[in-house]
PDB file of N, CA and C in Angstrom:
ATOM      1  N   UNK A   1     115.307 107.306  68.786  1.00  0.00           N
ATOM      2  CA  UNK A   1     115.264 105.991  69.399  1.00  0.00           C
ATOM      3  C   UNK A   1     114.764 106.128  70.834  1.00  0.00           C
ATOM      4  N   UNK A   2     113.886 105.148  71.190  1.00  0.00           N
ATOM      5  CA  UNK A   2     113.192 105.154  72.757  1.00  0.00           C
ATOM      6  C   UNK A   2     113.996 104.377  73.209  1.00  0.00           C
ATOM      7  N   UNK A   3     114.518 105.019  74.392  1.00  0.00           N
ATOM      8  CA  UNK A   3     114.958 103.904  75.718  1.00  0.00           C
ATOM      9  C   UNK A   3     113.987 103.310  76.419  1.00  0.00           C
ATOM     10  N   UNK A   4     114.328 101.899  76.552  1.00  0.00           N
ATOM     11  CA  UNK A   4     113.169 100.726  77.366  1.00  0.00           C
ATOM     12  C   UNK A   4     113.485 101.177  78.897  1.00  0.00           C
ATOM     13  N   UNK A   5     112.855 101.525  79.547  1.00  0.00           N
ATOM     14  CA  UNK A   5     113.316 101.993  80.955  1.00  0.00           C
ATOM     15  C   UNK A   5     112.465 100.308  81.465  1.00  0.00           C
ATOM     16  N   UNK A   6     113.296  99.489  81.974  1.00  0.00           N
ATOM     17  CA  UNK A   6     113.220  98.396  82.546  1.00  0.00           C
ATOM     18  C   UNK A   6     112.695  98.712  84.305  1.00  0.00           C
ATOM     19  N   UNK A   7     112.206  97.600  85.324  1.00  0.00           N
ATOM     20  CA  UNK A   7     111.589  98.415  86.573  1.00  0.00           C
ATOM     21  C   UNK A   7     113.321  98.081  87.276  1.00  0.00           C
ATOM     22  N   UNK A   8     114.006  97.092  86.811  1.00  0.00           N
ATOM     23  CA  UNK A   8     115.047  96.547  87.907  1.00  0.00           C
ATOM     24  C   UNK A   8     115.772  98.121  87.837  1.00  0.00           C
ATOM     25  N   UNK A   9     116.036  99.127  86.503  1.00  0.00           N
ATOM     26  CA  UNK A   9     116.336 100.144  86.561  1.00  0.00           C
ATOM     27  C   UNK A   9     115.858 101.356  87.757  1.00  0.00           C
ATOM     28  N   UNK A  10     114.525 101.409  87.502  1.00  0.00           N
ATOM     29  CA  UNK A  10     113.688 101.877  88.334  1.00  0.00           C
ATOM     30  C   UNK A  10     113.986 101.965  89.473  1.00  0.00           C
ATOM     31  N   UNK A  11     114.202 100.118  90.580  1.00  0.00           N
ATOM     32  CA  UNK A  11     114.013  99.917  91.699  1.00  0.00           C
ATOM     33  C   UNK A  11     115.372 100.705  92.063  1.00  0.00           C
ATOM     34  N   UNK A  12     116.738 100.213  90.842  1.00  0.00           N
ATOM     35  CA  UNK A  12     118.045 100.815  91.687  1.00  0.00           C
ATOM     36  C   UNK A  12     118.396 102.111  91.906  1.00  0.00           C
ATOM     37  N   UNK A  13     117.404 103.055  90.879  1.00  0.00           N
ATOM     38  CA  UNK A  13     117.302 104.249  91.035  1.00  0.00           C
ATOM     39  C   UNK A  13     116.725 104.391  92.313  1.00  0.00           C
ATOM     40  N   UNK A  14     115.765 104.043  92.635  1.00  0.00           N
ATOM     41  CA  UNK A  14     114.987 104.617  93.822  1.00  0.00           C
ATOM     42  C   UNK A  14     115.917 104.113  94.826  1.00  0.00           C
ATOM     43  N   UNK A  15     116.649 103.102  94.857  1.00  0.00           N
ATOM     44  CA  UNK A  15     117.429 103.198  95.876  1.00  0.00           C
ATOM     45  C   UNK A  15     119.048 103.866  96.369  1.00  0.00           C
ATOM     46  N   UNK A  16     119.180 104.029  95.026  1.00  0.00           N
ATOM     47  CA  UNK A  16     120.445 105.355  95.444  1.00  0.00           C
ATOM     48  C   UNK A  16     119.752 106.253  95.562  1.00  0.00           C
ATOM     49  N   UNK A  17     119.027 106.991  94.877  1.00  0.00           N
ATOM     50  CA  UNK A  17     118.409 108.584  95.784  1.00  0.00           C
ATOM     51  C   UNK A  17     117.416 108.558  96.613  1.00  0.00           C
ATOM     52  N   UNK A  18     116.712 107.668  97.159  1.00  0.00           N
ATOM     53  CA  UNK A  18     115.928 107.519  97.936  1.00  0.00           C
ATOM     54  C   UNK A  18     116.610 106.825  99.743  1.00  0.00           C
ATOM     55  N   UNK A  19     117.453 105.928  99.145  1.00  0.00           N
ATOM     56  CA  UNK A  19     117.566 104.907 100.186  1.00  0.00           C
ATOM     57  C   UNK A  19     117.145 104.085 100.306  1.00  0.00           C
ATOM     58  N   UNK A  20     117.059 102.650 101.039  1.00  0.00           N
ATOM     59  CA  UNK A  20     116.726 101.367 101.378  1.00  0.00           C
ATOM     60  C   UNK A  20     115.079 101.406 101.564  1.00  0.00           C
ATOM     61  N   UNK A  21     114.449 101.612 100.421  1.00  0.00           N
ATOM     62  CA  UNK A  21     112.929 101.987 100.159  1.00  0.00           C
ATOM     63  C   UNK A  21     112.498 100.664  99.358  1.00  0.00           C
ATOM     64  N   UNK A  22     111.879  99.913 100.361  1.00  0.00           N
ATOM     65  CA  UNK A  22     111.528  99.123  99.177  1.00  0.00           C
ATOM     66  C   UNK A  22     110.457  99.318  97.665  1.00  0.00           C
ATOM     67  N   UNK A  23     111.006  98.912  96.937  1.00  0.00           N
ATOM     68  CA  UNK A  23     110.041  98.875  95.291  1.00  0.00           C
ATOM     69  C   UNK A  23     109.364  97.914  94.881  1.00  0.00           C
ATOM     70  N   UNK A  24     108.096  97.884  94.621  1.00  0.00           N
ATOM     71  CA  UNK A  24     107.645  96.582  93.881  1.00  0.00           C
ATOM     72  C   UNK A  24     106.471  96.881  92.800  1.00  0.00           C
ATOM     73  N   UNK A  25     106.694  96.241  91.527  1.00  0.00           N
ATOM     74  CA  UNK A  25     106.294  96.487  90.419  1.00  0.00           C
ATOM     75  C   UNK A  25     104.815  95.928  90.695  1.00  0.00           C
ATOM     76  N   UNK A  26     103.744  96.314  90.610  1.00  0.00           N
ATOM     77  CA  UNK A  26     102.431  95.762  90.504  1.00  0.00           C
ATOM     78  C   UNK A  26     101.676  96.160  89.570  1.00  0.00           C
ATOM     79  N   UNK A  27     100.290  95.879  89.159  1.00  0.00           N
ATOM     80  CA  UNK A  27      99.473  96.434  88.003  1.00  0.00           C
ATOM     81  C   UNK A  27      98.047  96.647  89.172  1.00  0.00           C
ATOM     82  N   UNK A  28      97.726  97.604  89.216  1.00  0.00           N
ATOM     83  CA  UNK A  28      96.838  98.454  90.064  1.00  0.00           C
ATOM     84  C   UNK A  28      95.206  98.190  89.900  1.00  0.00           C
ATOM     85  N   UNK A  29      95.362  98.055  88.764  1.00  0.00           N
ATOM     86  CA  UNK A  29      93.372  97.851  87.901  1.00  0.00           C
ATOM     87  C   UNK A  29      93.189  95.963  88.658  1.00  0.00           C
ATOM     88  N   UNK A  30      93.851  95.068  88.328  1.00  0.00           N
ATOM     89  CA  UNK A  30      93.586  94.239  89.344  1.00  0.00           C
ATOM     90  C   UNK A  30      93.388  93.882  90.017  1.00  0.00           C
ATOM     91  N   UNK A  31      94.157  94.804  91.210  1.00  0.00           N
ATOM     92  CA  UNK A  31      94.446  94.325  92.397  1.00  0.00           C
ATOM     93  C   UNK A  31      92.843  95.040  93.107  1.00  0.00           C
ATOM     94  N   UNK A  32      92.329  96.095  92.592  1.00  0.00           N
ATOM     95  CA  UNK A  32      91.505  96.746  93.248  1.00  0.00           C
ATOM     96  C   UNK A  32      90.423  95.981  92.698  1.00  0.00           C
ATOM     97  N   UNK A  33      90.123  95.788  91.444  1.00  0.00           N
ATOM     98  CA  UNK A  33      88.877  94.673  91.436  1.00  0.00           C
ATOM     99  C   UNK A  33      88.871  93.092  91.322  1.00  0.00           C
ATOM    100  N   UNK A  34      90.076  92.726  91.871  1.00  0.00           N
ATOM    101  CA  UNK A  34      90.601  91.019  91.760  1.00  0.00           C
ATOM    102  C   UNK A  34      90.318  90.887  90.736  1.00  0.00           C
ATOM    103  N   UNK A  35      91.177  89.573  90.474  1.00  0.00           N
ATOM    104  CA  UNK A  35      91.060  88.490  89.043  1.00  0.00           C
ATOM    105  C   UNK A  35      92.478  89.058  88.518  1.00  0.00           C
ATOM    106  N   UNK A  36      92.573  88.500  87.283  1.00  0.00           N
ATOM    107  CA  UNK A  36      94.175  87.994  86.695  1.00  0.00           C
ATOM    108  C   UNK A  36      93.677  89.490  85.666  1.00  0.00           C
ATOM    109  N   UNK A  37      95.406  90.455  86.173  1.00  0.00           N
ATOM    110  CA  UNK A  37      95.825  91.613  84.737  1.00  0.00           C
ATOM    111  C   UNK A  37      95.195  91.733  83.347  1.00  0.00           C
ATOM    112  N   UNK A  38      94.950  92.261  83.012  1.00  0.00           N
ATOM    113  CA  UNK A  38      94.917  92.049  81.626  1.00  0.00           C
ATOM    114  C   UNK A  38      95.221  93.399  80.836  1.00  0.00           C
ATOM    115  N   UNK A  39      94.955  93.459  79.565  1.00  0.00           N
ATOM    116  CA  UNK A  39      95.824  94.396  78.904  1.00  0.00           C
ATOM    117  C   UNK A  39      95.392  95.846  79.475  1.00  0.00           C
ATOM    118  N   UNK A  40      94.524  96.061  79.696  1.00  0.00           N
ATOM    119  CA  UNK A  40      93.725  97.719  80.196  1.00  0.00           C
ATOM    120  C   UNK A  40      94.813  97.697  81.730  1.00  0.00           C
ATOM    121  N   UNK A  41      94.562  96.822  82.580  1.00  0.00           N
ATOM    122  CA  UNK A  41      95.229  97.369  83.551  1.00  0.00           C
ATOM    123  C   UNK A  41      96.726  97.325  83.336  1.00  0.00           C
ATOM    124  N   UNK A  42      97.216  96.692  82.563  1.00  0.00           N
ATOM    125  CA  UNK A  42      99.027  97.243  82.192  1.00  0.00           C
ATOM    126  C   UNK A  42      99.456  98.772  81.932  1.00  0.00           C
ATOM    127  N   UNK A  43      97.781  99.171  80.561  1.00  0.00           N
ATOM    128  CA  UNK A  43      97.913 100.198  80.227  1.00  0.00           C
ATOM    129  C   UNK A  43      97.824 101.691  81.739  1.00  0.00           C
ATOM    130  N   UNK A  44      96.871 101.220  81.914  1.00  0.00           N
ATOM    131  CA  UNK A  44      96.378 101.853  83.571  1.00  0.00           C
ATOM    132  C   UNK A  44      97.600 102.588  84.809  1.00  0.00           C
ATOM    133  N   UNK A  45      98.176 101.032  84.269  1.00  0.00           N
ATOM    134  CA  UNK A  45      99.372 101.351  85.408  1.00  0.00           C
ATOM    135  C   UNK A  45     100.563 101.778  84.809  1.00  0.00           C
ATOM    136  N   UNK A  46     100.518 101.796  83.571  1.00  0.00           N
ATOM    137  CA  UNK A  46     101.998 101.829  82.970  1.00  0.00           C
ATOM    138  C   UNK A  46     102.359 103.155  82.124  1.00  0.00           C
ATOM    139  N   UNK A  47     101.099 103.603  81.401  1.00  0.00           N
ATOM    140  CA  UNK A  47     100.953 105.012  81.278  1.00  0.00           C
ATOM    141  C   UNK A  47     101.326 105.892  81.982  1.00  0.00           C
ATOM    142  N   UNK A  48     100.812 106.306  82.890  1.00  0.00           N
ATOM    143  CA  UNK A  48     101.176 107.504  84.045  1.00  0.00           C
ATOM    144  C   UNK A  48     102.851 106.975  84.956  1.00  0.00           C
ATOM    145  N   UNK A  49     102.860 105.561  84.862  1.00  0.00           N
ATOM    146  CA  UNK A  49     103.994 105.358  85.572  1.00  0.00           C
ATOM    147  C   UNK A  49     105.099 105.676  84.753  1.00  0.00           C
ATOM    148  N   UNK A  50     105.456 105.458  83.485  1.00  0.00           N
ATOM    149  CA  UNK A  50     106.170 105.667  82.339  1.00  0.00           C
ATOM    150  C   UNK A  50     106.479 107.326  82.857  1.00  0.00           C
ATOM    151  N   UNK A  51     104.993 108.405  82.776  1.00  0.00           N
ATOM    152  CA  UNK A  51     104.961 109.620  82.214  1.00  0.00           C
ATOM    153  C   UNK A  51     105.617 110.243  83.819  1.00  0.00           C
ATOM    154  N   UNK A  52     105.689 109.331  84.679  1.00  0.00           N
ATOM    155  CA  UNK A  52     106.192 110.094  86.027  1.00  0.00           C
ATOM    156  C   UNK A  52     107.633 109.379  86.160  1.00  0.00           C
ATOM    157  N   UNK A  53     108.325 108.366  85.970  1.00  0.00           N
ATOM    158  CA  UNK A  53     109.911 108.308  85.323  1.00  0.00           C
ATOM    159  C   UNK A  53     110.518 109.418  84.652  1.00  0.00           C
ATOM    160  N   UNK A  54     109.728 109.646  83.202  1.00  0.00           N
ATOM    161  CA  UNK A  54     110.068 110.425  82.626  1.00  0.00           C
ATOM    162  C   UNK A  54     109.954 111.805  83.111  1.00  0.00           C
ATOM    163  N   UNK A  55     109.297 112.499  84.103  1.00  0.00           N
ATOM    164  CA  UNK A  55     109.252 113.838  84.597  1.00  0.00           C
ATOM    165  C   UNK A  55     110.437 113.728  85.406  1.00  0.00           C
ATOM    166  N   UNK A  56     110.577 113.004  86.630  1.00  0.00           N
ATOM    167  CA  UNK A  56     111.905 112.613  87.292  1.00  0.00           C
ATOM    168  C   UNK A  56     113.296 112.629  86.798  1.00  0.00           C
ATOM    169  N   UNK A  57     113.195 111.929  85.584  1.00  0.00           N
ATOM    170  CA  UNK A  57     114.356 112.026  84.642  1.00  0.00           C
ATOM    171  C   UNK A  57     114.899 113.519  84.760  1.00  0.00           C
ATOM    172  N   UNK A  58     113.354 114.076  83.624  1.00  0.00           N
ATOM    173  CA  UNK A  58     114.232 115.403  83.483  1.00  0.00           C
ATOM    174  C   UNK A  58     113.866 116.351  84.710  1.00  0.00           C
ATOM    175  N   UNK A  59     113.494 116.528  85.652  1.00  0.00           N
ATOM    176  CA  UNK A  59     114.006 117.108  87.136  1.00  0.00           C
ATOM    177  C   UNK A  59     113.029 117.627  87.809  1.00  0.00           C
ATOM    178  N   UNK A  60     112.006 117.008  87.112  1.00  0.00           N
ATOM    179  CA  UNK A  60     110.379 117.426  88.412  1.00  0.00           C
ATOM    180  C   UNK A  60     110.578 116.413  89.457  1.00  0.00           C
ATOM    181  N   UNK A  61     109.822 117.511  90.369  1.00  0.00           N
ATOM    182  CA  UNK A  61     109.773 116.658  91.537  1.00  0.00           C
ATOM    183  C   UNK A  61     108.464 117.472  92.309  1.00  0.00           C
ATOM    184  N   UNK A  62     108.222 116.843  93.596  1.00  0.00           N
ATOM    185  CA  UNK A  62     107.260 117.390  94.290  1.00  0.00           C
ATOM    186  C   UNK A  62     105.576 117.537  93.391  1.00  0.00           C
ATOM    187  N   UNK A  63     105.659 115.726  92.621  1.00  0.00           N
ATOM    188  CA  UNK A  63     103.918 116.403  92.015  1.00  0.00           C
ATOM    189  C   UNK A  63     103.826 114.940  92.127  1.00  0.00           C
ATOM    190  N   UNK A  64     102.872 114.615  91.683  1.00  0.00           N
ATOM    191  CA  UNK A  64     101.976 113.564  91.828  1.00  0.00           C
ATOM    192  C   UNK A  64     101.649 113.425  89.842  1.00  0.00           C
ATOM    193  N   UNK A  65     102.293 111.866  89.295  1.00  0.00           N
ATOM    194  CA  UNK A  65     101.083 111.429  88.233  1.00  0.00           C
ATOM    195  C   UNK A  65     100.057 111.386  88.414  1.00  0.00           C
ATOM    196  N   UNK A  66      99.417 111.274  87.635  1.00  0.00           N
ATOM    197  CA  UNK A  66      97.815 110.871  87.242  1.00  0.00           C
ATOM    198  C   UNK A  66      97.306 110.987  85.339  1.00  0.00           C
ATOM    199  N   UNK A  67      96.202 110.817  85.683  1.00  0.00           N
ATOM    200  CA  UNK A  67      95.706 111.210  84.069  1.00  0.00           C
ATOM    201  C   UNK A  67      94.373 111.428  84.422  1.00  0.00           C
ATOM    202  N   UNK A  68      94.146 112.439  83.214  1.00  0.00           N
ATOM    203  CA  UNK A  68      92.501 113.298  83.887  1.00  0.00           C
ATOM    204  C   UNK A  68      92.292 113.502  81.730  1.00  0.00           C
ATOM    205  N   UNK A  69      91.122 112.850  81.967  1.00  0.00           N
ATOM    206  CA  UNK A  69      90.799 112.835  80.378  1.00  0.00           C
ATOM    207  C   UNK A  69      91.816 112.274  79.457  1.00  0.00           C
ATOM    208  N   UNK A  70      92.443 111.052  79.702  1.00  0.00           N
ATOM    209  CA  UNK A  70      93.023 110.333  78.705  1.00  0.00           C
ATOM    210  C   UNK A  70      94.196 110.821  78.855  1.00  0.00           C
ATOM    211  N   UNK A  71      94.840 111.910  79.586  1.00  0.00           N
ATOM    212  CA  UNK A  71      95.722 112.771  79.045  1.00  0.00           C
ATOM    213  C   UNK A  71      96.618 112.325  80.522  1.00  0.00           C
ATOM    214  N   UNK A  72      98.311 112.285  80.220  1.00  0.00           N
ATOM    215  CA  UNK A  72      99.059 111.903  81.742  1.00  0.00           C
ATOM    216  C   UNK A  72      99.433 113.676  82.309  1.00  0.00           C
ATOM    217  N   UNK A  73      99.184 113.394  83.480  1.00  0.00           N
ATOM    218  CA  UNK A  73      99.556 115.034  83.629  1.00  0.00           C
ATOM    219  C   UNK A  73     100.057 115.252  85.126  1.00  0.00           C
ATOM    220  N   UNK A  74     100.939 116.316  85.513  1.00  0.00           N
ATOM    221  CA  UNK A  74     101.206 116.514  87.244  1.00  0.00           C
ATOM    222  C   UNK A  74     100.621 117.328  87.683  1.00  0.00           C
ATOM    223  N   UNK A  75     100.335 116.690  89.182  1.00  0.00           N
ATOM    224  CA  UNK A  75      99.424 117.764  90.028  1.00  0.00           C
ATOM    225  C   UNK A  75     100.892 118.213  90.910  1.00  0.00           C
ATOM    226  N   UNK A  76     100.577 119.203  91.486  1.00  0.00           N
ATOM    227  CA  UNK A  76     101.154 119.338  92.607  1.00  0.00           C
ATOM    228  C   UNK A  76     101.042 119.032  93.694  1.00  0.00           C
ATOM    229  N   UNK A  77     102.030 117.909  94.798  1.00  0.00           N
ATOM    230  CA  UNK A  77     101.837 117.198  95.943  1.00  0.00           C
ATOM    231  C   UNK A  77     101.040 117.982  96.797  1.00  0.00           C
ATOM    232  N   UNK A  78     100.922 119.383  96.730  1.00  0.00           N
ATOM    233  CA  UNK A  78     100.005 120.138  97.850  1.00  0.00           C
ATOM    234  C   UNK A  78      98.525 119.734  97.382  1.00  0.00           C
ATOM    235  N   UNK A  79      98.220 119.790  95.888  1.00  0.00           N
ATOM    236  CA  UNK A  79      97.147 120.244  95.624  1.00  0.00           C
ATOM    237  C   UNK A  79      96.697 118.347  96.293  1.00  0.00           C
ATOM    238  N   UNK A  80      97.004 117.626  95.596  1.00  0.00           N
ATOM    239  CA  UNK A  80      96.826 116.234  95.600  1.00  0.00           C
ATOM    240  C   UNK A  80      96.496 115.670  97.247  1.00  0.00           C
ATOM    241  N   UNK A  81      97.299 116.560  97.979  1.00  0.00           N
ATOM    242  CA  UNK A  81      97.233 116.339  99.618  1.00  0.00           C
ATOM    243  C   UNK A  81      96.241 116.803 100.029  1.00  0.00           C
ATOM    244  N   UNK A  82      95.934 118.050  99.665  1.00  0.00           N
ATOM    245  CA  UNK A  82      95.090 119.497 100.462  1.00  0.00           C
ATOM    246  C   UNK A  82      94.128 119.242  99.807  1.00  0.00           C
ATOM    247  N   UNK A  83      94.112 119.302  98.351  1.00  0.00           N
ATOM    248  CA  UNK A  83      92.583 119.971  98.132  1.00  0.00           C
ATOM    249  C   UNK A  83      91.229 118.671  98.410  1.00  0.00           C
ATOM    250  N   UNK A  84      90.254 119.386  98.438  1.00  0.00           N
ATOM    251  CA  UNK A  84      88.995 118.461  98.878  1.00  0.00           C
ATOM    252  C   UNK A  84      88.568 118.412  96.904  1.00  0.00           C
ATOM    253  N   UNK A  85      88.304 116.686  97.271  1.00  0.00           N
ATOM    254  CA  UNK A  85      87.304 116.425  95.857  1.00  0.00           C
ATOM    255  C   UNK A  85      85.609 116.256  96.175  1.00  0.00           C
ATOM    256  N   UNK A  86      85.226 116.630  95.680  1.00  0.00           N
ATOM    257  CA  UNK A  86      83.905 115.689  95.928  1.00  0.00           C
ATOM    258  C   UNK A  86      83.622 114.747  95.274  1.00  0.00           C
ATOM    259  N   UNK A  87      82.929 113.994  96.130  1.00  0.00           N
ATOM    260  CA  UNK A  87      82.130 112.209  95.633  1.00  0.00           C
ATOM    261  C   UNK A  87      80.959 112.133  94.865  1.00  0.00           C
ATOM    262  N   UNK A  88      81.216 111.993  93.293  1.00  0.00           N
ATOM    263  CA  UNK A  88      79.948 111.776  92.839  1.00  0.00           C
ATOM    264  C   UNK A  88      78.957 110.780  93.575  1.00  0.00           C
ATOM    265  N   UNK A  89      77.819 110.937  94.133  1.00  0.00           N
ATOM    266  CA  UNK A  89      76.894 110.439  94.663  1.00  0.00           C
ATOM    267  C   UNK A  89      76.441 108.961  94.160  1.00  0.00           C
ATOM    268  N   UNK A  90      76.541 109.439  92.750  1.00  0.00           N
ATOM    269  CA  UNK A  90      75.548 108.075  91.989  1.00  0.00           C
ATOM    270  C   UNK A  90      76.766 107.098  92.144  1.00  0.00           C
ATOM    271  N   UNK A  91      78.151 107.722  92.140  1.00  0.00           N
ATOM    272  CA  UNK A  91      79.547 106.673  91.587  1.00  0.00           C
ATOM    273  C   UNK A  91      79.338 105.760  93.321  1.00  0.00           C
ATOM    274  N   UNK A  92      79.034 106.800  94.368  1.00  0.00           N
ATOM    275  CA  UNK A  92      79.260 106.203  95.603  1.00  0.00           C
ATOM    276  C   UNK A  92      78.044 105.471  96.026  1.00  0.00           C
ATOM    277  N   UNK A  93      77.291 105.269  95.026  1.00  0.00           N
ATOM    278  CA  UNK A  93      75.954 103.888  94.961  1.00  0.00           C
ATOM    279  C   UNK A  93      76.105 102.769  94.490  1.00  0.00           C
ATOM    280  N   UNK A  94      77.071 102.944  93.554  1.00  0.00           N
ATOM    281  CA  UNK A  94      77.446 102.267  92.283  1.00  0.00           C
ATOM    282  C   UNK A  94      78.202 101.232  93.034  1.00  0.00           C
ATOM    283  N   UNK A  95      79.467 101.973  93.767  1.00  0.00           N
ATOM    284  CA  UNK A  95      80.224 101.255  94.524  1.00  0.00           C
ATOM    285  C   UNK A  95      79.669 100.300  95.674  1.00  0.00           C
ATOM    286  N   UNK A  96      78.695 101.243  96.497  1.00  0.00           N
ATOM    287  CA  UNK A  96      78.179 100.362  97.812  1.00  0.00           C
ATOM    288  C   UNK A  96      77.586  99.069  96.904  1.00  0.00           C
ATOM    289  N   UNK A  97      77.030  98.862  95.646  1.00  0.00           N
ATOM    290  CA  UNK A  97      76.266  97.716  95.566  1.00  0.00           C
ATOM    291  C   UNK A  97      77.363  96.833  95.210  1.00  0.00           C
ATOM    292  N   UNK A  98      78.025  97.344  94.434  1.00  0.00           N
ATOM    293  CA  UNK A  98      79.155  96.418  93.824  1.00  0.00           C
ATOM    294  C   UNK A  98      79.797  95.659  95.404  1.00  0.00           C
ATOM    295  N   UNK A  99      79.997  96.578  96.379  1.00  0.00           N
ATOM    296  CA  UNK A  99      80.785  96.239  97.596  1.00  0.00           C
ATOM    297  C   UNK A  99      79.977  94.931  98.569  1.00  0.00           C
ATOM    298  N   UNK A 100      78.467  94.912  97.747  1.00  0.00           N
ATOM    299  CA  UNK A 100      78.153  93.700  98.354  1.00  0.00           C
ATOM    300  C   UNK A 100      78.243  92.178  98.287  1.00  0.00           C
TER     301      UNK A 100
END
């Protein structure tokens, strides 16, 4: 049987081990290209957020969600901080036109 991990759960967690941190539930794929949620960005945001509850649960700490090829996975907060990515070129054309 799956437990529904609800966010009001979430928020009160983060605030007994965290402290007076505020929480707020958003969907991410939206907000970065405006207009109203829809099902991809639930998935977007709710995938990796799910898969980083569940690491917490059982007692990781110090990494960063993400997903790299479909797949949810942890980096480590150093690597995620420190390391240099590079900018696909064509993606950072793609963007400037869109940005007009």
């Amino acid at each position: 049987m799956t437990q529904s991990i609800k966010f009001r759960y979430v928020r009160e967690l983060n605030f007994v081990v965290m402290g007076k941190l505020d929480c707020r539930a958003v969907v991410m794929g939206h907000i970065q290209r405006g207009g109203t949620p829809v099902f991809f960005d639930r998935v977007l945001a709710s995938k990796p957020g799910l898969f980083a509850v569940e690491k917490l649960i059982g007692g990781c700490d110090n990494a960063m969600a993400g997903e790299i090829n479909n797949q949810c996975v942890l980096t480590p907060i150093e690597d995620a901080v420190y390391k240099k990515k590079t900018v696909d070129p064509f993606m950072l054309k793609v963007a400037e036109i869109l940005a007009i």
